[in-house]
PDB file of N, CA and C in Angstrom:
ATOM      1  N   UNK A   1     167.942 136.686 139.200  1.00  0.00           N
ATOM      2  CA  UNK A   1     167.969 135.459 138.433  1.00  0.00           C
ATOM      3  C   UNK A   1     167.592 134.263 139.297  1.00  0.00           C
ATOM      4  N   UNK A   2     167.968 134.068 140.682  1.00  0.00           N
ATOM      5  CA  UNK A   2     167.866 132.603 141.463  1.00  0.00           C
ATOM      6  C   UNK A   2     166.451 132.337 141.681  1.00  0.00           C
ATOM      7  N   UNK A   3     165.687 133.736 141.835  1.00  0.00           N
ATOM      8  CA  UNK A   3     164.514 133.262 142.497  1.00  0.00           C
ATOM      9  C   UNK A   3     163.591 132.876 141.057  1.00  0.00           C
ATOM     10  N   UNK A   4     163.801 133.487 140.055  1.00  0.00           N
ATOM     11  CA  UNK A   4     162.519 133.226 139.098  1.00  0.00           C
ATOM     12  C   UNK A   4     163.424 131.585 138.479  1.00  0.00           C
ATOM     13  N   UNK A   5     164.313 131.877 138.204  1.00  0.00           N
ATOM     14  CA  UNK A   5     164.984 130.089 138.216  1.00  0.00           C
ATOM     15  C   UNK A   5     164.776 129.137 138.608  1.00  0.00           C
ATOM     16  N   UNK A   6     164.629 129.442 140.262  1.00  0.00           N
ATOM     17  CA  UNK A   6     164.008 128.234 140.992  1.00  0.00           C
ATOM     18  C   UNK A   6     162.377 128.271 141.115  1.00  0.00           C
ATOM     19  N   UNK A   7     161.664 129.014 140.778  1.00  0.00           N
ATOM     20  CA  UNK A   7     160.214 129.016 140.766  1.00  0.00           C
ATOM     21  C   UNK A   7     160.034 128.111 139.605  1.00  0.00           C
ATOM     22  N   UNK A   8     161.076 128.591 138.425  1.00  0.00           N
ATOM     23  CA  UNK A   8     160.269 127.622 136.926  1.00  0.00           C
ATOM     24  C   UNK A   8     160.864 126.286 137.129  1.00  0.00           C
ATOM     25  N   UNK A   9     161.790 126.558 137.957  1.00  0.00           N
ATOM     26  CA  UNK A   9     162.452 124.989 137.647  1.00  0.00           C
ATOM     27  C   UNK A   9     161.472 123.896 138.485  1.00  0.00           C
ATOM     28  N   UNK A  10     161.461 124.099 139.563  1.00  0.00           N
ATOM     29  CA  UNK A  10     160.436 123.699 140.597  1.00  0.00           C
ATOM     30  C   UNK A  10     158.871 123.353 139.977  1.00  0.00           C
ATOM     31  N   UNK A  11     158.555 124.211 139.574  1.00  0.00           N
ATOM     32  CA  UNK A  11     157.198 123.835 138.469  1.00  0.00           C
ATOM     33  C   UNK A  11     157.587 123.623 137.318  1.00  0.00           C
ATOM     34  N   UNK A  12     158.318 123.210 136.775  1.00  0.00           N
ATOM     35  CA  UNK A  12     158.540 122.164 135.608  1.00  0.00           C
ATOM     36  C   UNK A  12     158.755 120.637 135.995  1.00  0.00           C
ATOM     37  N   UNK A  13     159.287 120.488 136.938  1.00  0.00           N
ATOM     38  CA  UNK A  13     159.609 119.122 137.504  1.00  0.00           C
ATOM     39  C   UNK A  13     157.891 118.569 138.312  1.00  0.00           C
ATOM     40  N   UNK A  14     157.134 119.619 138.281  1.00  0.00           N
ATOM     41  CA  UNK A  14     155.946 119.379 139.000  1.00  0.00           C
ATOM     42  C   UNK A  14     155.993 118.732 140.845  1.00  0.00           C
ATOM     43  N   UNK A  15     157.026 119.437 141.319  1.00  0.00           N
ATOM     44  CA  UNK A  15     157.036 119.165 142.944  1.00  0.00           C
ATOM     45  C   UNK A  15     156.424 120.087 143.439  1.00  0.00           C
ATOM     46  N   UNK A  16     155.477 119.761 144.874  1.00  0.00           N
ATOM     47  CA  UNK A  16     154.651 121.082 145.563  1.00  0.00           C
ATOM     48  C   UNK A  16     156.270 121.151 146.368  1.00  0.00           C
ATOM     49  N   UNK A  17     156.123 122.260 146.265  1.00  0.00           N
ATOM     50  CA  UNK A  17     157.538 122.865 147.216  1.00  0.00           C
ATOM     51  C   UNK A  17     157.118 124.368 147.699  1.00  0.00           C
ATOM     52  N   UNK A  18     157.624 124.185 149.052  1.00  0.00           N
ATOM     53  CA  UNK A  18     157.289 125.435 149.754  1.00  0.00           C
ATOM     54  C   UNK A  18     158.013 126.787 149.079  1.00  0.00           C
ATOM     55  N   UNK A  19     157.737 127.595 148.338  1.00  0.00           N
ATOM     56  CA  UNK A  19     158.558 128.607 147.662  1.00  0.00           C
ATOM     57  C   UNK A  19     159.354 129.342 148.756  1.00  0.00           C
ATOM     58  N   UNK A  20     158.951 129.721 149.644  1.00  0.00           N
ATOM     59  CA  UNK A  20     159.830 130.903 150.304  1.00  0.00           C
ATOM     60  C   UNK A  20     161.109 130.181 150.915  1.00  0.00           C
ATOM     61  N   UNK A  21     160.889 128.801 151.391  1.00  0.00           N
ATOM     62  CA  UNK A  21     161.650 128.391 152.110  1.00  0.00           C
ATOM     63  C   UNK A  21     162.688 128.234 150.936  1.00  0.00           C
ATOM     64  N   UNK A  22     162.341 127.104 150.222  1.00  0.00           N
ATOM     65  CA  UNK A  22     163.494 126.649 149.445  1.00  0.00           C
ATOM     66  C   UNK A  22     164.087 127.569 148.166  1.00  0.00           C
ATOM     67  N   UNK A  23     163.073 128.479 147.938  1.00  0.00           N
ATOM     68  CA  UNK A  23     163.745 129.506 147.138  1.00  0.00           C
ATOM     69  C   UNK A  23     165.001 129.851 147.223  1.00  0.00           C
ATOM     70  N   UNK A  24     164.877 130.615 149.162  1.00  0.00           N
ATOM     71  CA  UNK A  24     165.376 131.314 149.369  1.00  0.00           C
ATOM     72  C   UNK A  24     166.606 130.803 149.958  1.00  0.00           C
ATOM     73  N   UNK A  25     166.541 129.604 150.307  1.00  0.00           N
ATOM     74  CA  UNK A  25     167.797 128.603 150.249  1.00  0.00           C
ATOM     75  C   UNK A  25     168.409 128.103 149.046  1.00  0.00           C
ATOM     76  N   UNK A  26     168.095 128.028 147.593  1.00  0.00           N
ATOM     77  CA  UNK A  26     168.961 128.207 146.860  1.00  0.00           C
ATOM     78  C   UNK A  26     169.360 129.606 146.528  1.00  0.00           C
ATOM     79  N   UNK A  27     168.540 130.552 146.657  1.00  0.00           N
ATOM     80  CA  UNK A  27     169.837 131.952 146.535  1.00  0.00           C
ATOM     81  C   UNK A  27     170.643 132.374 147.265  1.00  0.00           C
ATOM     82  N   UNK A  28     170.640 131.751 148.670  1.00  0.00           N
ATOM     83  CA  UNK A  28     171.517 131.833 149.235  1.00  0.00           C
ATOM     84  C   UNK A  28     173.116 130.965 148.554  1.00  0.00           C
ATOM     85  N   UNK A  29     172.589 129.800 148.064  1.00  0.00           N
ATOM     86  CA  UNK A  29     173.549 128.947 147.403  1.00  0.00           C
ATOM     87  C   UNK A  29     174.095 129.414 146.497  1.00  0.00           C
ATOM     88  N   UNK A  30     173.388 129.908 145.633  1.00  0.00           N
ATOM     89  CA  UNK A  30     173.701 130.992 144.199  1.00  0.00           C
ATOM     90  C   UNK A  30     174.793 132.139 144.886  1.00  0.00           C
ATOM     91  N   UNK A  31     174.177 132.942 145.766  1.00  0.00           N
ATOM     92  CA  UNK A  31     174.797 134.221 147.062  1.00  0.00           C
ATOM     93  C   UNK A  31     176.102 133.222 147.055  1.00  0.00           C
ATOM     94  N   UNK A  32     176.429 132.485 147.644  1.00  0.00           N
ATOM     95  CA  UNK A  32     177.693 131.889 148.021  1.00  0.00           C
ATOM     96  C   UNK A  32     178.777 131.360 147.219  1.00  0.00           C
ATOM     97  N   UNK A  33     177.851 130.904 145.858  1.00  0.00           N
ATOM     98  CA  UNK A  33     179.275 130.728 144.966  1.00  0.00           C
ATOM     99  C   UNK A  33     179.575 132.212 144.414  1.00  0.00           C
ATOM    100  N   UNK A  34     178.675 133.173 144.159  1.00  0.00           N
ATOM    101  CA  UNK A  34     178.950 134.377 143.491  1.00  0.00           C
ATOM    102  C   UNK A  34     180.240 134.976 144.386  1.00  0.00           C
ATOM    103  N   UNK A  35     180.143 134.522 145.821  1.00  0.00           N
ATOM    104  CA  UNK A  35     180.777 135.647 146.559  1.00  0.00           C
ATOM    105  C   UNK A  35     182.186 134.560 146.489  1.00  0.00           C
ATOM    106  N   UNK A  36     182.457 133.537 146.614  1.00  0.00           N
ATOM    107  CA  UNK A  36     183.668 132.736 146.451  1.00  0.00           C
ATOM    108  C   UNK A  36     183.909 132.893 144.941  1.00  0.00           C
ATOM    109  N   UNK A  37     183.537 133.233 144.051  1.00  0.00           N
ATOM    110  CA  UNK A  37     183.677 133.388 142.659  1.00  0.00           C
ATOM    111  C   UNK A  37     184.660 134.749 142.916  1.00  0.00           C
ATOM    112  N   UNK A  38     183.972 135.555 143.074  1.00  0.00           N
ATOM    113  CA  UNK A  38     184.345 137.159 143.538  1.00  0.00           C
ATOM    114  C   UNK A  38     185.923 137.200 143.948  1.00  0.00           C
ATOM    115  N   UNK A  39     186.196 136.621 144.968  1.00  0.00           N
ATOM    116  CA  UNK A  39     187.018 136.378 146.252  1.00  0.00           C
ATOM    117  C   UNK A  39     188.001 135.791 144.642  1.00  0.00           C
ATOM    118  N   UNK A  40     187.987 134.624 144.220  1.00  0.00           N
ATOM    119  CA  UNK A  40     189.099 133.818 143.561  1.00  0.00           C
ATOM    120  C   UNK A  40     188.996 135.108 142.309  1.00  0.00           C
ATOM    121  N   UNK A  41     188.257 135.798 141.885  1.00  0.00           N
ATOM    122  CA  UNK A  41     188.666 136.947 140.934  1.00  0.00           C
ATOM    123  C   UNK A  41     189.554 137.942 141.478  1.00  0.00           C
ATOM    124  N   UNK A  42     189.271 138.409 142.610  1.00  0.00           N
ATOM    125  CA  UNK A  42     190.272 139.419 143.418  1.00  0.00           C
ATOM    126  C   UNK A  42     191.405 139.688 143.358  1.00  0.00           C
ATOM    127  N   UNK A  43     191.956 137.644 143.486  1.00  0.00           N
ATOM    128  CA  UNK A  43     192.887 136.660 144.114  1.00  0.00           C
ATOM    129  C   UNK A  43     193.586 136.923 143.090  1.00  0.00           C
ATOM    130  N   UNK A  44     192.784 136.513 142.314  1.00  0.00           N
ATOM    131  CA  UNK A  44     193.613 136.348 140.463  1.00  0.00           C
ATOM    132  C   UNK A  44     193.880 137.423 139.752  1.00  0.00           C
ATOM    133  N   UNK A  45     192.805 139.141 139.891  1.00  0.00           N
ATOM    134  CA  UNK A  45     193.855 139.954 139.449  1.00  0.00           C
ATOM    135  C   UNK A  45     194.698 140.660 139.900  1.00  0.00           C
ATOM    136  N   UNK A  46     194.838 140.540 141.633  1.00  0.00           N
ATOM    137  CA  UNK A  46     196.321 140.302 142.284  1.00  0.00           C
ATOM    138  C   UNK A  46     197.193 139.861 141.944  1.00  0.00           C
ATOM    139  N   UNK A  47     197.032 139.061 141.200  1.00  0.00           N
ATOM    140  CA  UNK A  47     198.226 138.001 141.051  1.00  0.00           C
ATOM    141  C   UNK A  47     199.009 138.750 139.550  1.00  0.00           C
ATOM    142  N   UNK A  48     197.588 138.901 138.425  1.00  0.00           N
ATOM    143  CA  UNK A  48     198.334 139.718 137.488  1.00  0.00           C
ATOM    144  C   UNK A  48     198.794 140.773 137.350  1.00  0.00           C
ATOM    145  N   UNK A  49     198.651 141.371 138.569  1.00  0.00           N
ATOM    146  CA  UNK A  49     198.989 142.995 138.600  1.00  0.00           C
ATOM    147  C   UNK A  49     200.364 142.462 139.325  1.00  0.00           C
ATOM    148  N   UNK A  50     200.789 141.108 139.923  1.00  0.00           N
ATOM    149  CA  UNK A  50     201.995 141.568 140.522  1.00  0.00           C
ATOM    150  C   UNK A  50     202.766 140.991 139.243  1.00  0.00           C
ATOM    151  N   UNK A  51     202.391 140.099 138.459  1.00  0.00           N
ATOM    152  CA  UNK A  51     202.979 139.675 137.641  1.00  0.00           C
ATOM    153  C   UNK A  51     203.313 141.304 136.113  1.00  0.00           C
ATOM    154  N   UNK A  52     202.748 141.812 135.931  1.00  0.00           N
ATOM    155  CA  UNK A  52     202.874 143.161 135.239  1.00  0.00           C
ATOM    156  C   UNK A  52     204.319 144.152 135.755  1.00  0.00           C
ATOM    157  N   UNK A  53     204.197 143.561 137.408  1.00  0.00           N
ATOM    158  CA  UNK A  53     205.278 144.785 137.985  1.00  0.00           C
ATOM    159  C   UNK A  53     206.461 144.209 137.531  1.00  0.00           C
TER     160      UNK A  53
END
């Protein structure tokens, strides 16, 4: 999803932008909330599994 996202978004706004670079620096950004997303899901059905016991 990040990379064809940021290709259309990027050519809709009509900026020359280097694709590889900045692509690949917002999927890294995308990469980083997914994985802190992940992490606070973990967190949270820890929490309901202790709450169940």
């Amino acid at each position: 999803m990040g990379v064809k996202y940021t290709k259309n978004c990027f050519g809709k706004n009509k900026k020359l932008v280097d694709q590889r670079e900045n692509v690949l620096e917002v999927k890294n950004i995308f990469d980083k909330i997914k994985n802190k997303y992940l992490i606070l899901s973990e967190n949270y059905q820890k929490k309901l599994g202790n709450l169940k016991i």
